[in-house]
Protein backbone atom coordinates (compact mmCIF):
# COMPACT_ATOMS: atom_id res chain seq x y z
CA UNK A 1 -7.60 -2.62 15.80
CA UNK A 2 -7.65 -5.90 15.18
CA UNK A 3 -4.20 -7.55 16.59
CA UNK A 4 -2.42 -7.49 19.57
CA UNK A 5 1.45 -7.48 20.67
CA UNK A 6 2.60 -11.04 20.23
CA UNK A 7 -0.42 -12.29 18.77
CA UNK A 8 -0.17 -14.65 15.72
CA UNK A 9 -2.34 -13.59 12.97
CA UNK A 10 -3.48 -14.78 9.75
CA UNK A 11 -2.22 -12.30 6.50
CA UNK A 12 -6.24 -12.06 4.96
CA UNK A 13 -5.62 -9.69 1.86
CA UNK A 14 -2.46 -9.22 0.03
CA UNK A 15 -1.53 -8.42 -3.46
CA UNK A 16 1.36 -10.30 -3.56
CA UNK A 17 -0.04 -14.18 -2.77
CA UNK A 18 0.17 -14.14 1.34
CA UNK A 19 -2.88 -14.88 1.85
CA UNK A 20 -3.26 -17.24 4.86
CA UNK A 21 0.50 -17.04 5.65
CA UNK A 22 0.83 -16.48 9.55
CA UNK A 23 2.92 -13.77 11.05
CA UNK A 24 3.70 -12.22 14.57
CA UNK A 25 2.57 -9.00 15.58
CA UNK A 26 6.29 -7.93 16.94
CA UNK A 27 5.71 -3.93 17.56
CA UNK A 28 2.93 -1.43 16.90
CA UNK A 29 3.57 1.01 14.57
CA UNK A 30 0.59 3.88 14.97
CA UNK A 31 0.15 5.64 12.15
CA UNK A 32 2.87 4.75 10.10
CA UNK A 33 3.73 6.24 7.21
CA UNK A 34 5.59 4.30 4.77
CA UNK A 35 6.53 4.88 1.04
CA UNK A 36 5.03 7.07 -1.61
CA UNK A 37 1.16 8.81 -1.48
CA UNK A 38 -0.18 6.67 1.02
CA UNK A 39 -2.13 8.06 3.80
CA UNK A 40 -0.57 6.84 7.49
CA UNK A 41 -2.06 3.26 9.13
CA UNK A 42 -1.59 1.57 12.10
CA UNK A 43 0.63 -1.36 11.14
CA UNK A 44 2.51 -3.92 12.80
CA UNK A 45 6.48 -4.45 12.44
CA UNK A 46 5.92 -8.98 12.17
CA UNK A 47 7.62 -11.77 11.47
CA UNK A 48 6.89 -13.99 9.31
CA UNK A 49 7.83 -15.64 5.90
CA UNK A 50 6.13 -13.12 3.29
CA UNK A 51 6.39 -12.82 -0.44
CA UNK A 52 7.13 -8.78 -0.65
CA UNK A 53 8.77 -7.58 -4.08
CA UNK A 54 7.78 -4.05 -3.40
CA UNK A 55 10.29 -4.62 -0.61
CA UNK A 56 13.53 -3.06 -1.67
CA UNK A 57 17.30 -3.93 -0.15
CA UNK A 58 16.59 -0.64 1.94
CA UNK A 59 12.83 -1.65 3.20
CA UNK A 60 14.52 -4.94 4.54
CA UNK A 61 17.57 -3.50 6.13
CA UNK A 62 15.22 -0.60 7.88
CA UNK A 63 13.04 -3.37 9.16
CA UNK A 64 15.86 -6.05 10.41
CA UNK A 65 17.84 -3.06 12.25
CA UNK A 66 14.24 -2.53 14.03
CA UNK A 67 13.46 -5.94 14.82
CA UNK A 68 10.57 -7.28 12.50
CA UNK A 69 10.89 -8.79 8.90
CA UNK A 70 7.95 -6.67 7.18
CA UNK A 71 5.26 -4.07 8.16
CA UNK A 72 2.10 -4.68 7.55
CA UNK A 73 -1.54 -2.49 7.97
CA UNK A 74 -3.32 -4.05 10.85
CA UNK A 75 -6.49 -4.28 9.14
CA UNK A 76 -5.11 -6.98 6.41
CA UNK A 77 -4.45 -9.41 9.24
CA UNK A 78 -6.97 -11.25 11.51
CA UNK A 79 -5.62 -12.85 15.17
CA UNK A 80 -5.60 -16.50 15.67
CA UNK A 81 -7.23 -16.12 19.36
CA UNK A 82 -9.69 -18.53 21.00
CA UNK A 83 -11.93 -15.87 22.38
CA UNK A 84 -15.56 -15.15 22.90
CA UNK A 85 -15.62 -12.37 20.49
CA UNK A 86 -18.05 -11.76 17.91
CA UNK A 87 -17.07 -13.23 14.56
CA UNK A 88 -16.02 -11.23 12.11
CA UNK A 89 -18.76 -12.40 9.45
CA UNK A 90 -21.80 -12.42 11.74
CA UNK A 91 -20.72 -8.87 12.33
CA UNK A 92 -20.57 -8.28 8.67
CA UNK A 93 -23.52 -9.65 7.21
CA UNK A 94 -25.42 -10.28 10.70
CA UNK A 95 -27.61 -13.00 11.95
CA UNK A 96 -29.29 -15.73 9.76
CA UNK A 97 -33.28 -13.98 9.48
CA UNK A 98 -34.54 -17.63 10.68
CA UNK A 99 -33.75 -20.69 12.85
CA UNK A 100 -31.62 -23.02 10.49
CA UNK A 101 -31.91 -25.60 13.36
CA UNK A 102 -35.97 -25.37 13.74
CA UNK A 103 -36.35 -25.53 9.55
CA UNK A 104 -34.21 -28.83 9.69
CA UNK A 105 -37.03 -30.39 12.14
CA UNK A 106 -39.78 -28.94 9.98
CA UNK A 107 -38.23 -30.55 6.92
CA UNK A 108 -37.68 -33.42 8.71
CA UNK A 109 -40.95 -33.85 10.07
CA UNK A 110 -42.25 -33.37 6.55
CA UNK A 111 -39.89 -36.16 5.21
CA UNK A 112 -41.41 -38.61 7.80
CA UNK A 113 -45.20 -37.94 6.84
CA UNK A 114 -44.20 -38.39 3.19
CA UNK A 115 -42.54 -41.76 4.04
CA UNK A 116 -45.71 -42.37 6.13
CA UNK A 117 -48.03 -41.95 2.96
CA UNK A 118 -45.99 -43.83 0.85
CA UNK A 119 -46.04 -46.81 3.27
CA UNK A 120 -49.15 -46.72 2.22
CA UNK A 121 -49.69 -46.27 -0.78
CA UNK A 122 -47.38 -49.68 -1.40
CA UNK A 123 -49.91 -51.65 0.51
C-alpha cells in the first residue's frame, strides 16, 4: 500500500488527464469493488479536484453521501511524505552499477592534464 489516512498524494496514472493533480486519502476502501468486470482493489474514498467522465450522477451522489469526492486504486497515487523511505525508482530500476561522483573526478582530472599539455604545446 502505498498511502496513508490523511495523507496528500500525487494522482501518477490516469486515463482521464489527472496526472499530478493532488488529492486526500479520506477513507480506506479494502478491496473495493466498483463498476463492471473489474477485479476488487484497495482504493481510497479522496478529495480532490479530478477530471472523471466515467463518473455518472449516481457515482457522485454515492461518494458525497460517504464523504469523499472520487475513489481511486491506491496504487495510481504516490504520498507526498518527507520520509526516509526508499525511492520508488531506485527500487525499480536499482542502484547506478558505478560511482557517478568518482567518474566526475576522473574526468575531471583528465580535463586538467589535457589543459596541462596544451599549455604547452602553445609555448
Amino acid at each position: 500500500m502505498n498511502c496513508k489516512l490523511d495523507d496528500l498524494a500525487f494522482v501518477v496514472r490516469s486515463k482521464y488527464g489527472n496526472e499530478m493533480k493532488v488529492v486526500r486519502c479520506v477513507v480506506f476502501l479494502p478491496n473495493y469493488q466498483g463498476r463492471g468486470p473489474i477485479k476488487p482493489l484497495d482504493c481510497w474514498g479522496v478529495d480532490g479536484m479530478l477530471n472523471m467522465p466515467s463518473y455518472t450522477e449516481e457515482d457522485i451522489a454515492w461518494c458525497r453521501s460517504s464523504g469523499f469526492d472520487y475513489v481511486l486504486p491506491d496504487s495510481v497515487l504516490r504520498p507526498i511524505r518527507d520520509t526516509d523511505g526508499q525511492d520508488e525508482i531506485l527500487r525499480t530500476a536499482g542502484l547506478p552499477k558505478h560511482d557517478l561522483l568518482s567518474e566526475g573526478y576522473r574526468l575531471i582530472e583528465q580535463l586538467d592534464e589535457i589543459a596541462e599539455i596544451a599549455k604547452g604545446l602553445r609555448k
